[in-house]
C-alpha atoms as a PDB file:
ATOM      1  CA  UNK A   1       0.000   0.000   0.000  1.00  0.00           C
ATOM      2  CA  UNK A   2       1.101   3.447  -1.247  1.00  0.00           C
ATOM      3  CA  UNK A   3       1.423   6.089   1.648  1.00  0.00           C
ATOM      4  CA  UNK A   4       1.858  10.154   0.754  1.00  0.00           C
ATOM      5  CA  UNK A   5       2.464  12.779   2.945  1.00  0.00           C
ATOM      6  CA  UNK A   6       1.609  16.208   2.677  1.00  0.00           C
ATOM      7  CA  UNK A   7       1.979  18.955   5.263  1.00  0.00           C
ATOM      8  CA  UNK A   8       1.107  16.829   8.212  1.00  0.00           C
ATOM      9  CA  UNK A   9      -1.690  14.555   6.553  1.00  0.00           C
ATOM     10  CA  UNK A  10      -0.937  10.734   5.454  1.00  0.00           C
ATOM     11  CA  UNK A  11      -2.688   9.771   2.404  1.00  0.00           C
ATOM     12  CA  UNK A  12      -3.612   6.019   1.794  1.00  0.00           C
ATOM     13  CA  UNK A  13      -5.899   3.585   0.315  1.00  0.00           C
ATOM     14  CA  UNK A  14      -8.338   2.238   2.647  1.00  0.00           C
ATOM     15  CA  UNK A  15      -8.502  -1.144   3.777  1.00  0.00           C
ATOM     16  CA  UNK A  16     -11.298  -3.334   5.043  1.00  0.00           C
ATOM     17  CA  UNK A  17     -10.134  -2.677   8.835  1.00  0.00           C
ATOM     18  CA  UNK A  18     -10.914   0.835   8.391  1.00  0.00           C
ATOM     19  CA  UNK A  19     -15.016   0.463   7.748  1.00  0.00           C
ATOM     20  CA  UNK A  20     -15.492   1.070  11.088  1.00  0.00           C
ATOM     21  CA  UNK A  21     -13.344   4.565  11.411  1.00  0.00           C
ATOM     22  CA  UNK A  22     -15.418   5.858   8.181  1.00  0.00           C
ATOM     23  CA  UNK A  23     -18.877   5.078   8.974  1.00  0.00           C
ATOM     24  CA  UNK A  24     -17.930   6.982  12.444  1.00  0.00           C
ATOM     25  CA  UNK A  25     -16.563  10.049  10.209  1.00  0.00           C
ATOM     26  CA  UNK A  26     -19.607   9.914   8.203  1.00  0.00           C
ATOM     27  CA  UNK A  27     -21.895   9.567  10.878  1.00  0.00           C
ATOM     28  CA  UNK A  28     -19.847  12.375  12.723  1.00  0.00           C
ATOM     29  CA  UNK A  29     -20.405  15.169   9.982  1.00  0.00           C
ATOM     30  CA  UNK A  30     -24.219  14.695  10.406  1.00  0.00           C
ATOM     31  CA  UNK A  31     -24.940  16.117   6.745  1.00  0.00           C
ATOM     32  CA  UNK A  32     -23.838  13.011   4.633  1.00  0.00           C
ATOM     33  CA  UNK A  33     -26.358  10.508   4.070  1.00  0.00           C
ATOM     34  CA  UNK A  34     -25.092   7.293   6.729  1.00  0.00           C
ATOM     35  CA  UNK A  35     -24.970   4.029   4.971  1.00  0.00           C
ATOM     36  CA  UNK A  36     -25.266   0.385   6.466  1.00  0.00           C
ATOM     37  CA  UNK A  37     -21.519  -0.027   8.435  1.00  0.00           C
ATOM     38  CA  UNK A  38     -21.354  -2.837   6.301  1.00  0.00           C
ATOM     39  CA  UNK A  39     -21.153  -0.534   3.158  1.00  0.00           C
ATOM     40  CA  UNK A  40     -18.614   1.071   4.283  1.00  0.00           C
ATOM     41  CA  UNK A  41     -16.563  -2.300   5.433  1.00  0.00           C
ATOM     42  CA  UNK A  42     -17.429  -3.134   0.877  1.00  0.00           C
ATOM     43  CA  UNK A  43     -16.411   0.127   0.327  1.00  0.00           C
ATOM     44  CA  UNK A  44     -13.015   0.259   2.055  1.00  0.00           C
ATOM     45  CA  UNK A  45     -12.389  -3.143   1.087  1.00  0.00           C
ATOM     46  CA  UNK A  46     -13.507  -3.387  -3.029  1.00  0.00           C
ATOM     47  CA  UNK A  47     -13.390   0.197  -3.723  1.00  0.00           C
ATOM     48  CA  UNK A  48     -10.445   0.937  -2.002  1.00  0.00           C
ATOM     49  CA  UNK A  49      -8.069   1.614  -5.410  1.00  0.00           C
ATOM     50  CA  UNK A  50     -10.261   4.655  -6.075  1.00  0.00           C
ATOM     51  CA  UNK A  51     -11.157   5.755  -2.803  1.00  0.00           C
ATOM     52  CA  UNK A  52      -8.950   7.757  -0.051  1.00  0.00           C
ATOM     53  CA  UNK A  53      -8.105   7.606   3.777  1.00  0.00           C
ATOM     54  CA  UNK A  54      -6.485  11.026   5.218  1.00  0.00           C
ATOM     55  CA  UNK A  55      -5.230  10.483   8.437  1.00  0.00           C
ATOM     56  CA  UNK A  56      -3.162  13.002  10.923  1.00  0.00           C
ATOM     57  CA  UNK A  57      -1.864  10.867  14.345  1.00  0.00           C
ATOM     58  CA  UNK A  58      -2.990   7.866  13.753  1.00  0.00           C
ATOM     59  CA  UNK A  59      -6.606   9.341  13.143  1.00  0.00           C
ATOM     60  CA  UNK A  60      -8.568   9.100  10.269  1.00  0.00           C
ATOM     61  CA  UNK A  61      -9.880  12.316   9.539  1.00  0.00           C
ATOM     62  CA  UNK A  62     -11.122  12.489   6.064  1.00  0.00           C
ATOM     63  CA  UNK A  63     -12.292  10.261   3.805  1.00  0.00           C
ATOM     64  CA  UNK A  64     -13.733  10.011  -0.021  1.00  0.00           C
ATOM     65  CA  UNK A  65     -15.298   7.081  -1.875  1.00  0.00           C
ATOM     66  CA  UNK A  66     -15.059   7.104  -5.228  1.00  0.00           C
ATOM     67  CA  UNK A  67     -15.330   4.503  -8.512  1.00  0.00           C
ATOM     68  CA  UNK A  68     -15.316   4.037 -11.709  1.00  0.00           C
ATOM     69  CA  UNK A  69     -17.847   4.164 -13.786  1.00  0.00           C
ATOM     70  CA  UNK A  70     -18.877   1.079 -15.505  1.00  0.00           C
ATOM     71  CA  UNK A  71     -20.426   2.676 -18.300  1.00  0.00           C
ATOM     72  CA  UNK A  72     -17.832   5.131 -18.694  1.00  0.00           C
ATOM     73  CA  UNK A  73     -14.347   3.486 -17.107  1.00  0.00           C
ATOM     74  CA  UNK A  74     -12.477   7.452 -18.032  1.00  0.00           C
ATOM     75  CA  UNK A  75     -14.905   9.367 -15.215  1.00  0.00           C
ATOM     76  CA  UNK A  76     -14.115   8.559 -11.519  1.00  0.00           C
ATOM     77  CA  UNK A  77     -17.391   9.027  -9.584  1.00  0.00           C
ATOM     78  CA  UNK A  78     -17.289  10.480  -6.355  1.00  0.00           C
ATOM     79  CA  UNK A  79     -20.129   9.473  -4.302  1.00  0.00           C
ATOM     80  CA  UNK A  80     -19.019  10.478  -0.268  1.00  0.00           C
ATOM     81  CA  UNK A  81     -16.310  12.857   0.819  1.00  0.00           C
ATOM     82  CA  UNK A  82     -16.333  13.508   4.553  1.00  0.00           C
ATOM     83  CA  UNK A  83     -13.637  15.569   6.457  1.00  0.00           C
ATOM     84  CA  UNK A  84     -13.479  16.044  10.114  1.00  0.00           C
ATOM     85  CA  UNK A  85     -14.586  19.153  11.781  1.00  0.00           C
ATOM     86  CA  UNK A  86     -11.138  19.406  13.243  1.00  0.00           C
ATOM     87  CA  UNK A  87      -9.634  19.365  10.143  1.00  0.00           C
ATOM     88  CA  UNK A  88     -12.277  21.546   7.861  1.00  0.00           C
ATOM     89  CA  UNK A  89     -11.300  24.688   6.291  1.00  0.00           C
ATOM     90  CA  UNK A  90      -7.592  24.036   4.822  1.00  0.00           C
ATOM     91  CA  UNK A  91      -8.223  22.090   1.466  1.00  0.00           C
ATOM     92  CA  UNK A  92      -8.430  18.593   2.739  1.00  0.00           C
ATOM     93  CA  UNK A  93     -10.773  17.073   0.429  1.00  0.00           C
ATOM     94  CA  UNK A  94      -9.151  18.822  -2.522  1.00  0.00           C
ATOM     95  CA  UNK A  95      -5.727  17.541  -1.060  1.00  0.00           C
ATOM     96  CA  UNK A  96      -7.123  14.429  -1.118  1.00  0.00           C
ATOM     97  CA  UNK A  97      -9.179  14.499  -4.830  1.00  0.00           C
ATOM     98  CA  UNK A  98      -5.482  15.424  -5.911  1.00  0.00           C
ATOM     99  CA  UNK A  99      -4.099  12.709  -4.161  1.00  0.00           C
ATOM    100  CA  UNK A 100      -6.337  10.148  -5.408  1.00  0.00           C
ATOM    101  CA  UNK A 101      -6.077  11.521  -9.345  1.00  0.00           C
ATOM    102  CA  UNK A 102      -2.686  10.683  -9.384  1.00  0.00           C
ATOM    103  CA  UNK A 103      -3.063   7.084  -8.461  1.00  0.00           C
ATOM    104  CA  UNK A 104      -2.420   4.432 -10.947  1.00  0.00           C
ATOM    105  CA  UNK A 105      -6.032   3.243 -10.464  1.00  0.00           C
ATOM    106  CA  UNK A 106      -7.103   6.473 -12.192  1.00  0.00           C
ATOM    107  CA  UNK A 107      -4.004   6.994 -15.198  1.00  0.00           C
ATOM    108  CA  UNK A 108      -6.958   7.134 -17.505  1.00  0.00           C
ATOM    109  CA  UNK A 109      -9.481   9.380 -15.427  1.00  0.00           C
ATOM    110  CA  UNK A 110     -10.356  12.023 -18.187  1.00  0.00           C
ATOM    111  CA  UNK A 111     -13.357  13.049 -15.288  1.00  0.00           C
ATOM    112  CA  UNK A 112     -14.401  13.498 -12.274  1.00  0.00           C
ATOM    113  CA  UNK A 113     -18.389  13.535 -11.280  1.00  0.00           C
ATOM    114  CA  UNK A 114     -20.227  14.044  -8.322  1.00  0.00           C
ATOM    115  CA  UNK A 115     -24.092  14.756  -7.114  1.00  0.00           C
ATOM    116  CA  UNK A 116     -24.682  17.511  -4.880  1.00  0.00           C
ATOM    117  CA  UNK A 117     -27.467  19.154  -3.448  1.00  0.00           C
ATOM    118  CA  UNK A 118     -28.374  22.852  -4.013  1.00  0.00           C
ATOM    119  CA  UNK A 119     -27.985  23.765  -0.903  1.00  0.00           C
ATOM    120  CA  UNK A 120     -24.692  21.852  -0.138  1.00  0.00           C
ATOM    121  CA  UNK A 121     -22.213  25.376  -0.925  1.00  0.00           C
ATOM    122  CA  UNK A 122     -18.813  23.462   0.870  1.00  0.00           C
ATOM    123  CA  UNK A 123     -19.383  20.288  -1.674  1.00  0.00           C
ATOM    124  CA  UNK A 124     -20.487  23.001  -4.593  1.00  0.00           C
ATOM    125  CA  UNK A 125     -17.249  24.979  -3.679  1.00  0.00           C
ATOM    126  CA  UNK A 126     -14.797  22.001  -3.773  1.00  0.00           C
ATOM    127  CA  UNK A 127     -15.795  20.679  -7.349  1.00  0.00           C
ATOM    128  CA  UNK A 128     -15.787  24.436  -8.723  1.00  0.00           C
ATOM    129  CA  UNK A 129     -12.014  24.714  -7.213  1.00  0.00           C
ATOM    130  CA  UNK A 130     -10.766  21.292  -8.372  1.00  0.00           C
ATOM    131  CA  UNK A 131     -11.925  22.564 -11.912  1.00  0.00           C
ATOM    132  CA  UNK A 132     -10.130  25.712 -11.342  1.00  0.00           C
ATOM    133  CA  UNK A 133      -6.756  23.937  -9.836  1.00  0.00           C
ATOM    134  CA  UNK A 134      -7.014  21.375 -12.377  1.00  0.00           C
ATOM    135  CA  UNK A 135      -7.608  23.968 -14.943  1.00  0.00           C
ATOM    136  CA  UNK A 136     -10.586  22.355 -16.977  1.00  0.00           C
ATOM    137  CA  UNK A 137     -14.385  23.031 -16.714  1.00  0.00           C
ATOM    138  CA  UNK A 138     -16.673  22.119 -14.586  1.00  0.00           C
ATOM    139  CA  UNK A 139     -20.132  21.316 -16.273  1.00  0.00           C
ATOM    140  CA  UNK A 140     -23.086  21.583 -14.047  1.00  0.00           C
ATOM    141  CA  UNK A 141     -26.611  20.059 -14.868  1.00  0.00           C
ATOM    142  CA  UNK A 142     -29.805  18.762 -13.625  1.00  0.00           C
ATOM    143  CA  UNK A 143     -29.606  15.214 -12.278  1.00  0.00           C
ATOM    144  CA  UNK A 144     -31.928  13.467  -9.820  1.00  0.00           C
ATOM    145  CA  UNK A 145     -35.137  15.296  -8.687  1.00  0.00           C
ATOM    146  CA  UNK A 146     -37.066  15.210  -5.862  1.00  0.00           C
ATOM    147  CA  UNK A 147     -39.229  12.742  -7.001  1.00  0.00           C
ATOM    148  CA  UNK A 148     -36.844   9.993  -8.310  1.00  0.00           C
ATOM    149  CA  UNK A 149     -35.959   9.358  -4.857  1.00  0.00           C
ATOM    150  CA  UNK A 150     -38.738   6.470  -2.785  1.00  0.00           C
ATOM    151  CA  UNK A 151     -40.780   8.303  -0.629  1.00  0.00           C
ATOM    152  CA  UNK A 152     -38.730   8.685   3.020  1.00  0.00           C
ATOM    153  CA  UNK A 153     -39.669  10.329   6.230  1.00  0.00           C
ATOM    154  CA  UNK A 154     -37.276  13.300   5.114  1.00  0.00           C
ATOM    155  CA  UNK A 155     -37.783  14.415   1.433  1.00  0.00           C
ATOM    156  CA  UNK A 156     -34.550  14.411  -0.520  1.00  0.00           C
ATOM    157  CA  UNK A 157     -33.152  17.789  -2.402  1.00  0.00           C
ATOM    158  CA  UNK A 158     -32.802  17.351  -6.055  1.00  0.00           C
ATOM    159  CA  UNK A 159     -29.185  16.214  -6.901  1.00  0.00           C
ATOM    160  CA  UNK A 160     -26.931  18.574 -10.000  1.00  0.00           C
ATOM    161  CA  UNK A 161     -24.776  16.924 -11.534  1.00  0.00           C
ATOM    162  CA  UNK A 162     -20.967  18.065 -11.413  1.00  0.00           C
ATOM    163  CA  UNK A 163     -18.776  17.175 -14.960  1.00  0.00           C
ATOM    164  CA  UNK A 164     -14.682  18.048 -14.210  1.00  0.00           C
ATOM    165  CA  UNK A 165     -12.764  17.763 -17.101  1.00  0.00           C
ATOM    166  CA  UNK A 166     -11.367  17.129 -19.349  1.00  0.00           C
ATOM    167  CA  UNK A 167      -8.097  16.758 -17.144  1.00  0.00           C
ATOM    168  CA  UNK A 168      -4.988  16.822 -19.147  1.00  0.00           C
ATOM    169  CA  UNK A 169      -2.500  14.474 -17.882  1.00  0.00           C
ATOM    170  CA  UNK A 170       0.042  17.395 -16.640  1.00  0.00           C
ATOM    171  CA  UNK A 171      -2.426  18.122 -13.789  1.00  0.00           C
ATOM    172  CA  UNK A 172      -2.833  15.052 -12.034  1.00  0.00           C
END
């Protein structure tokens, strides 16, 4: 397994072992949408080539889950990214989006994608500034509505779609 450092954060794949430590991040930023623990035990375990672990002491303090997508293997998909409140507000999840792109899982990443709510500004802000640092577009359009989710207690906010890219090889 492939470790990077930057500043003080460690920068690994995750394994199964660490399921546990991200559904507890998850569940700690109480704005994500918390999956079965055992999703995040597949996750960290089958995804774990395309997905990131930032850790800082021996604590995991950010993670994102990402994949590729089946119908189109050159987009990475990123479905979760989750960063501790104690570590919010220096570029950790663009740290680790950088990180990740330059993995030899993703060589032939052309994209990156993510859902996000309207009202989710931090997640809207982080895709916008990847395109910018990556220095590509970033193509945003509707998605999932309201009504394509199952009715739930809570109703769900429409989902836009973000499109990064192209990214030309000199920026990963």
């Amino acid at each position: 397994m492939t470790i990077e450092k930057e500043n003080d954060f460690y920068f690994r794949e995750p394994a199964k072992d660490d399921g546990a430590a991200v559904w507890e991040l998850i569940k700690a930023t109480k704005v994500l949408d918390l999956n079965s623990s055992y999703s995040y035990l597949m996750w960290c375990d089958i995804f774990s080539g395309t997905s990131i672990i930032a850790e800082k002491n021996g604590k995991t303090l950010g993670f994102i889950s990402g994949y590729k997508n089946p119908n189109n293997p050159n987009k990475l998909f990123i479905w979760q990214v989750a960063v501790d409140a104690s570590a919010r507000g220096n570029g950790l999840a663009t740290k680790m989006l950088r990180q990740l792109l330059k993995r030899e899982a993703c060589k032939k990443i052309d994209y990156v994608e993510a859902t996000v709510s309207p009202s989710n500004q931090p997640s809207q802000s982080l895709f916008k500034g990847l395109a910018k640092k990556l220095d590509t577009e970033c193509h945003i359009s509707d998605y999932y509505v309201t009504d394509d989710f199952p009715d739930e207690e809570e109703e769900h906010e429409d989902e836009l779609l973000f499109t990064i890219g192209p990214i030309a090889t000199e920026n990963k």
